[in-house]
Protein backbone atom coordinates (compact mmCIF):
# COMPACT_ATOMS: atom_id res chain seq x y z
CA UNK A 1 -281.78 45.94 -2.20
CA UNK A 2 -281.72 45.65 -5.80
CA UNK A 3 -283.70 42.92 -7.91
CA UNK A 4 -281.97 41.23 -10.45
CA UNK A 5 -285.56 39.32 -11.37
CA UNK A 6 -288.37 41.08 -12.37
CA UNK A 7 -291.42 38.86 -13.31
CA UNK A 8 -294.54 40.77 -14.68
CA UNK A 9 -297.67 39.49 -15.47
CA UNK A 10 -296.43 36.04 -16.71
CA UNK A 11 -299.07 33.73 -18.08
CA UNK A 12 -298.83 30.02 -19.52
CA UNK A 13 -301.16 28.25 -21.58
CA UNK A 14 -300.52 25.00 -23.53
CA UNK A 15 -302.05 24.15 -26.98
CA UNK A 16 -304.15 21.54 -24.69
CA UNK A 17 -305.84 24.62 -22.86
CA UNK A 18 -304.28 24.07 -19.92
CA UNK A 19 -303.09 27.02 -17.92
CA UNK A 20 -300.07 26.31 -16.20
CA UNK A 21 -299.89 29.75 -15.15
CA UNK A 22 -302.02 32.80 -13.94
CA UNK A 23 -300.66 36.46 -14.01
CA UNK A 24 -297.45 35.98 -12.18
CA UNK A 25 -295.69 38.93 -10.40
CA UNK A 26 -292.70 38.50 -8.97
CA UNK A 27 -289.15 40.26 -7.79
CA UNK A 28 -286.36 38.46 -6.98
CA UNK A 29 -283.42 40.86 -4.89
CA UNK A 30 -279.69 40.47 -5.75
CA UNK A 31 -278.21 38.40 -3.26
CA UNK A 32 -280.93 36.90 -1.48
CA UNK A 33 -282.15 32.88 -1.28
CA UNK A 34 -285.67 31.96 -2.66
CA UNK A 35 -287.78 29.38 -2.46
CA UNK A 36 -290.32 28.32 -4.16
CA UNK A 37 -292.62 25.76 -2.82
CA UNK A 38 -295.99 24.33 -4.28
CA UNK A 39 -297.77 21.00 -4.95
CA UNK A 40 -296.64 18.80 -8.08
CA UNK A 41 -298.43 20.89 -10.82
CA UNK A 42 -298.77 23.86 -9.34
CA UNK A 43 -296.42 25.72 -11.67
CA UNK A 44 -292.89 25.87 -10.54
CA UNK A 45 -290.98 24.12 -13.21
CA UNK A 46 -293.09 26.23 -16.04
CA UNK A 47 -291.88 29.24 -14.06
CA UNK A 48 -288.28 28.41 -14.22
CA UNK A 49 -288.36 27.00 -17.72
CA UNK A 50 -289.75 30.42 -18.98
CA UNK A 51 -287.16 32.46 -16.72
CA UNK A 52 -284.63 30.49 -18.50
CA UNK A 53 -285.73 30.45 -21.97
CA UNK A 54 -286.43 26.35 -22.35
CA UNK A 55 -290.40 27.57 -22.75
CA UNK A 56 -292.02 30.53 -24.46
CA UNK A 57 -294.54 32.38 -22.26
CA UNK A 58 -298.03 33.49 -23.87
CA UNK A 59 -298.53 36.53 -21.66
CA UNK A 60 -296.20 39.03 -19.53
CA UNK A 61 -292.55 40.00 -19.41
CA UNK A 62 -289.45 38.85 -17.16
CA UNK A 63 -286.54 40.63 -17.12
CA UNK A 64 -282.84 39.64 -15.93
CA UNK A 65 -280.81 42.68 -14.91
CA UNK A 66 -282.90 44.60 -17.27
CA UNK A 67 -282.60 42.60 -20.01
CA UNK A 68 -285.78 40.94 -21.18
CA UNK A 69 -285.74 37.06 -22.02
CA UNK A 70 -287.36 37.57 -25.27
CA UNK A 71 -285.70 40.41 -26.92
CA UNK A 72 -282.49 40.10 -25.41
CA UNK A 73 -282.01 36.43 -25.07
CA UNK A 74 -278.29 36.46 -25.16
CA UNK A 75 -277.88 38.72 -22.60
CA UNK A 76 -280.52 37.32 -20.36
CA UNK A 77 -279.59 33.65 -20.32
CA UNK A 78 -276.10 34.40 -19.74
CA UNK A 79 -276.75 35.67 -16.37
CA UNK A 80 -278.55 32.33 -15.56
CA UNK A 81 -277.31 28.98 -13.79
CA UNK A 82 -279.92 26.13 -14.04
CA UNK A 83 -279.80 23.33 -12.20
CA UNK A 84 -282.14 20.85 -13.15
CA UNK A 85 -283.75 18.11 -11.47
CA UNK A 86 -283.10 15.41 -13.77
CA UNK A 87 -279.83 13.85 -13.58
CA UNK A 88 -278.67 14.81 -17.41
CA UNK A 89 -274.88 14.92 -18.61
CA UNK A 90 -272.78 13.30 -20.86
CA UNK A 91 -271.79 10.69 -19.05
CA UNK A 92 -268.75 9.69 -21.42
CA UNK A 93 -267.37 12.77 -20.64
CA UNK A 94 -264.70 13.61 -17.97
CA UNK A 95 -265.95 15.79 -15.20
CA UNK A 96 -262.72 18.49 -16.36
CA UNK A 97 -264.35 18.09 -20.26
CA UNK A 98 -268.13 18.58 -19.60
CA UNK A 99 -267.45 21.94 -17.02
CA UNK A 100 -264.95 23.56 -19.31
CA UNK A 101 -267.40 22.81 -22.06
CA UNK A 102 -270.32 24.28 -20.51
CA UNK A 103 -268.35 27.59 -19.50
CA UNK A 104 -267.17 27.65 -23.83
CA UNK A 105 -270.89 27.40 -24.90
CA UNK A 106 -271.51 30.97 -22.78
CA UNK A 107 -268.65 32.38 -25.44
CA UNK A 108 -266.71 32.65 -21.93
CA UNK A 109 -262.61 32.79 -22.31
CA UNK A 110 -261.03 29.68 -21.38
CA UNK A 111 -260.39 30.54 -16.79
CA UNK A 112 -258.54 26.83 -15.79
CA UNK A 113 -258.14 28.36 -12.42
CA UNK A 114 -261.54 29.04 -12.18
CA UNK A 115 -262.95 25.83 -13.09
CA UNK A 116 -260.46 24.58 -10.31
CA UNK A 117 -262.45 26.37 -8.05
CA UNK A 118 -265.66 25.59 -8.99
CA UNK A 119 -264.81 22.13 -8.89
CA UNK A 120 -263.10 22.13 -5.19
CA UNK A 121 -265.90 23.62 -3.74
CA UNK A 122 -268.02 21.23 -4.97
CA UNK A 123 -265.79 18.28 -3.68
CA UNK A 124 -264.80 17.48 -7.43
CA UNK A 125 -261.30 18.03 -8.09
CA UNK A 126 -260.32 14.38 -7.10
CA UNK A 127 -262.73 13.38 -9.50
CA UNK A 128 -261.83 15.91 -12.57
CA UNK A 129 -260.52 12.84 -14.73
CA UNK A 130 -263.13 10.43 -13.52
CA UNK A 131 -266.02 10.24 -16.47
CA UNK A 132 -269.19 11.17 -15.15
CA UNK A 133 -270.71 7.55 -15.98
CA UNK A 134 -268.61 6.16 -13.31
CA UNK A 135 -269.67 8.51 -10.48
CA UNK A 136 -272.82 8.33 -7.96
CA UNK A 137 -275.68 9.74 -8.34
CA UNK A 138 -274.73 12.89 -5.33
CA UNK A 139 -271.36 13.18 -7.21
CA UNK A 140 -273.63 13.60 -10.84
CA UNK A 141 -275.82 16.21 -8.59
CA UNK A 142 -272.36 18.44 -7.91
CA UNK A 143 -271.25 18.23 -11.65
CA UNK A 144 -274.43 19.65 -12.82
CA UNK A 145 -274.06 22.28 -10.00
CA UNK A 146 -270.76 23.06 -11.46
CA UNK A 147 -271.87 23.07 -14.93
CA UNK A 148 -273.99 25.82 -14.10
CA UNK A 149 -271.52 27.95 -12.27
CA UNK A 150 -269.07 27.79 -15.31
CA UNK A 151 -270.19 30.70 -16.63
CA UNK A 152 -270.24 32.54 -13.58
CA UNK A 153 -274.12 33.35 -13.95
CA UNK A 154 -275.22 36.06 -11.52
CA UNK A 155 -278.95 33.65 -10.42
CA UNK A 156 -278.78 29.89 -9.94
CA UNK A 157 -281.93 27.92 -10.36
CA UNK A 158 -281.60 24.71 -8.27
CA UNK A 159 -285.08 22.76 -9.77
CA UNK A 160 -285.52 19.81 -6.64
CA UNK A 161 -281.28 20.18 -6.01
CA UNK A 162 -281.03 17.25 -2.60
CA UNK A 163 -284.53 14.97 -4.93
CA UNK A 164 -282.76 11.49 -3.98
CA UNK A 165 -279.58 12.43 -1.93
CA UNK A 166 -279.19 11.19 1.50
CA UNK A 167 -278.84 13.46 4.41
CA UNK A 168 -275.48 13.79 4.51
CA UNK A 169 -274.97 15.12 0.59
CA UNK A 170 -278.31 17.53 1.54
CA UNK A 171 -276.80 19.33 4.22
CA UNK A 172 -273.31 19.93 2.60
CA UNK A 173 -275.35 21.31 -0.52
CA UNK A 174 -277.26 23.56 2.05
CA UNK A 175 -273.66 24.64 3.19
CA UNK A 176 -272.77 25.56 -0.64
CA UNK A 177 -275.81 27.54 -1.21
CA UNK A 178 -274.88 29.79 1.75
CA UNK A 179 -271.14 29.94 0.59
CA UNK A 180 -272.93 31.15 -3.51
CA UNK A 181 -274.80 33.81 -1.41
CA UNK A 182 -271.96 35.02 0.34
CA UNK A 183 -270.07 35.59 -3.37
CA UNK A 184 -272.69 37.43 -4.10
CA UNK A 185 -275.13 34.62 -6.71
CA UNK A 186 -278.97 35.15 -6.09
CA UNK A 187 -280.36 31.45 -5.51
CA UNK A 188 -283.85 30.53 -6.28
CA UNK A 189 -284.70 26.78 -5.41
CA UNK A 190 -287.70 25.01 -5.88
CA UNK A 191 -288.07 21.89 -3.30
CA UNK A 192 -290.30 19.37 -1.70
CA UNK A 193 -288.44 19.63 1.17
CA UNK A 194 -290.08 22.27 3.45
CA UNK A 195 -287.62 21.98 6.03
CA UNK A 196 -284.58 23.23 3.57
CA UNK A 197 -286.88 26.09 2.65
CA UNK A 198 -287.19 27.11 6.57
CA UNK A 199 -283.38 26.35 6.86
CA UNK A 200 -281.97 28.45 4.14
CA UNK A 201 -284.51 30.77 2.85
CA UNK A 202 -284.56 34.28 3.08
CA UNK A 203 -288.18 34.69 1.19
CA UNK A 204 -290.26 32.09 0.27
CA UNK A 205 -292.81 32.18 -2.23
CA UNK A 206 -296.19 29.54 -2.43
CA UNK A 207 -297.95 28.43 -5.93
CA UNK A 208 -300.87 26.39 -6.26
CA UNK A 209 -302.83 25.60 -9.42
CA UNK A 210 -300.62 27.85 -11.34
CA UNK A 211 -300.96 31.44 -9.06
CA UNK A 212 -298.52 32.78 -6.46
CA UNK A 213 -300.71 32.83 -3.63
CA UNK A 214 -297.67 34.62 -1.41
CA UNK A 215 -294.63 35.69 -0.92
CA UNK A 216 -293.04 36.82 2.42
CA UNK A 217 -290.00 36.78 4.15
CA UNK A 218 -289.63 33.93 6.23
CA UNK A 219 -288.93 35.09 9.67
CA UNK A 220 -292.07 37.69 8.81
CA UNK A 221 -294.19 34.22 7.71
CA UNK A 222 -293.64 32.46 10.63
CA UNK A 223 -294.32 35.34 13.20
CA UNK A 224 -297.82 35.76 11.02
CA UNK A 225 -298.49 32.08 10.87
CA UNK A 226 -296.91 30.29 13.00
CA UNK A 227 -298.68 29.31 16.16
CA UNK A 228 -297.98 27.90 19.72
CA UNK A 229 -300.26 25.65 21.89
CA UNK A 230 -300.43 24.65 24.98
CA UNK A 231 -301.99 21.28 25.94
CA UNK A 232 -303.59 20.55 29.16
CA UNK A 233 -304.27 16.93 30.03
CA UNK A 234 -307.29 17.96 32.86
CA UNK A 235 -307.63 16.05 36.46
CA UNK A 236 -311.73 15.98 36.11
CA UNK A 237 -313.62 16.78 32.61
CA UNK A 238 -315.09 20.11 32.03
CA UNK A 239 -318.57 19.88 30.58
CA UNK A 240 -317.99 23.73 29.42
CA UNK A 241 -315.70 26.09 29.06
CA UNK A 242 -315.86 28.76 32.80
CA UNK A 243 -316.73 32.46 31.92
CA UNK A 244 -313.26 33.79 33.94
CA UNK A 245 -311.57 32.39 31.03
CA UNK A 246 -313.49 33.77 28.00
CA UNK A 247 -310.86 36.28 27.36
CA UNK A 248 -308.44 33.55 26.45
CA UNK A 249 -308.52 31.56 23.13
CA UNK A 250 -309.19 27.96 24.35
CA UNK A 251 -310.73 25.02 23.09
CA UNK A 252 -312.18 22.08 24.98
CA UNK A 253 -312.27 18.42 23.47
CA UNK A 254 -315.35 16.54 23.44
CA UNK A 255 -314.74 14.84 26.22
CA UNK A 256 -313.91 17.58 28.19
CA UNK A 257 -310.45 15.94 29.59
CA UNK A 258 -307.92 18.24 27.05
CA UNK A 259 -308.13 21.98 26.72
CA UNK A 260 -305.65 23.96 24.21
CA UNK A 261 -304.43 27.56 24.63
CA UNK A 262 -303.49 28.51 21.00
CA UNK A 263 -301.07 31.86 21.13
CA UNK A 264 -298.53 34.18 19.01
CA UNK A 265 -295.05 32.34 20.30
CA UNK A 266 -293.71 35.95 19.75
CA UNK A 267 -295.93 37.93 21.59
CA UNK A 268 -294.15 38.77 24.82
CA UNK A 269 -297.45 40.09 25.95
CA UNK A 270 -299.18 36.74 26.36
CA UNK A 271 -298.00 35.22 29.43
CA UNK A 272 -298.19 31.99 30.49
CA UNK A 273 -298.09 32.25 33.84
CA UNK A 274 -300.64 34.36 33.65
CA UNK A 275 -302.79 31.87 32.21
CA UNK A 276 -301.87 29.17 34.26
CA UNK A 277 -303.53 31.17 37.45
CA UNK A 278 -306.54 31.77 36.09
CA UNK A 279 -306.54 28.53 35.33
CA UNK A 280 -306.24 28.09 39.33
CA UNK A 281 -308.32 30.38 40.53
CA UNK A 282 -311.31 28.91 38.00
CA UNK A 283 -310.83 25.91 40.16
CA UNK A 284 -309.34 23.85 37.10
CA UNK A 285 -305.95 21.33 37.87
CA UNK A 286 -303.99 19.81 35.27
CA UNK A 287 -302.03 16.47 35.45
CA UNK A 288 -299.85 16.90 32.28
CA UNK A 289 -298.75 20.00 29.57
CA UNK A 290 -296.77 19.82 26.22
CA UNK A 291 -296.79 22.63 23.91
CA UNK A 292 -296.55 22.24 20.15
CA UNK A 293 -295.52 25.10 17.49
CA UNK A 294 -296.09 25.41 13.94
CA UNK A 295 -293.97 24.24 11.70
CA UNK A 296 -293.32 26.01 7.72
CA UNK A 297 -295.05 22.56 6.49
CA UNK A 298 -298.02 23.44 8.67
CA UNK A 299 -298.12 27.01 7.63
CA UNK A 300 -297.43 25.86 3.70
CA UNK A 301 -300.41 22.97 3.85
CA UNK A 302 -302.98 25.23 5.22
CA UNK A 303 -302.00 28.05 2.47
CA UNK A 304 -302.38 25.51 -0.38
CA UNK A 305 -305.93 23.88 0.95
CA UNK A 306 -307.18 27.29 1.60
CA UNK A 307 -306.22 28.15 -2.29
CA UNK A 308 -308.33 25.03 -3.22
């Protein structure tokens, strides 16, 4: 697939000395939905800001569709969308007046039809002549959305997109992001939210303390990561694990009442039931299971305290 981000070597550091970023490699495909996760501080925003030309890097090169952010500015930022996560527009403006205006500052030729469309599939065009100060807060989320699609950017950054919508808004936004991919727009979103990372995301990437400590793609992170186990509430305490079952990963609480089976969920050669009757053989009865699986939020808090 082809990228339409190339980020090489990118380094950030203030006048204060701090480095906000570290030698940051990164390539983003055409077409694809990333996300970026990482602690407050750990470098997203600085990221984005640079991609889009809001913040001059100190080190390294990015390049949008081959054309590099520095040297060919115009031609760069043109191909960008930017979402940002504070609620800024001019709210005396009329939802029609501040999209149409935002397609005009990209030198684009006036397309009424397809600020129509923006707007209706952003649940806007009832609200075209409303002025932005009189709408809610989800409502001022969509206008900025459309602001940035008035140009018809090939990337949209979405900076924190569903930071203080309810569940409802959230999931419809989800439901737009798909319908960008499917035209063909390359998303990148940075979030908080780790479960609309493992919902939509094709590749996610993980910064802490200003690095990119990984990127994968998601299905390929969770087989790595992710883990299942099996809990075993015991009918009499063990004082030790029994040498028949050395060959499986176990662990034994302290007080010898709970043991845990930790396994790849995707392995089909771990079996269960094999497990089970060793467990019966060894003499060992159970009066309750429950398994629990790894989560992305597990996966993404062990990544960052292992960075630490």
């Amino acid at each position: 697939m082809q990228e339409i981000l190339k980020v090489s070597n990118l380094s950030k550091t203030y006048a204060s000395g701090f480095h906000a970023l570290k030698g940051i490699n990164l390539a983003i495909r055409s077409g694809e939905i990333f996300a970026l996760l990482g602690p407050n501080g750990a470098g997203k925003t600085t990221l984005i800001s640079i991609i889009c030309g809001i913040v001059n890097p100190s080190a390294g090169s990015v390049a949008v569709d081959g054309h590099d952010i520095l040297r060919e500015y115009r031609a760069a930022r043109s191909l960008i969308g930017l979402v940002p996560q504070e609620l800024t527009t001019d709210a005396f403006e009329t939802v029609w007046a501040t999209v149409s205006f935002s397609r005009g500052l990209f030198g684009k030729p006036r397309n009424p039809r397809y600020v129509e469309t923006v707007l209706k599939s952003l649940s806007l065009w009832d609200k075209k002549d409303n002025r932005i100060m009189t709408l809610s807060g989800g409502m001022k989320r969509r206008v900025l959305i459309a602001k940035a699609l008035a140009h018809e950017p090939k990337i949209l950054f979405l900076d924190e997109p569903t930071a203080g919508v309810d569940v409802e808004l959230r999931r419809d936004m989800w439901q737009l992001v798909r319908e960008l991919r499917n035209t063909g727009v390359t998303v990148i979103l940075t979030t908080h939210y780790i479960e609309e990372a493992e919902e939509m995301a094709d590749r996610i990437g993980v910064m802490s303390k200003g690095e990119l400590i990984l990127v994968k793609n998601k299905t390929d992170l969770m087989h790595e990561l992710g883990k299942k186990q099996l809990g075993l509430q015991l009918q009499q305490p063990l004082p030790t694990l029994p040498a028949a079952l050395s060959m499986y990963p176990l662990e034994l609480s302290r007080d010898g009442r709970e043991l845990t089976y930790t396994y790849d969920a995707q392995d089909e050669s771990v079996g269960i039931g094999e497990f089970l009757k060793a467990l019966s053989d060894a003499g060992i009865q159970f009066k309750d299971l429950h398994t629990t699986q790894s989560s992305l939020e597990d996966i993404f808090v062990g990544l960052v305290r292992e960075s630490r």
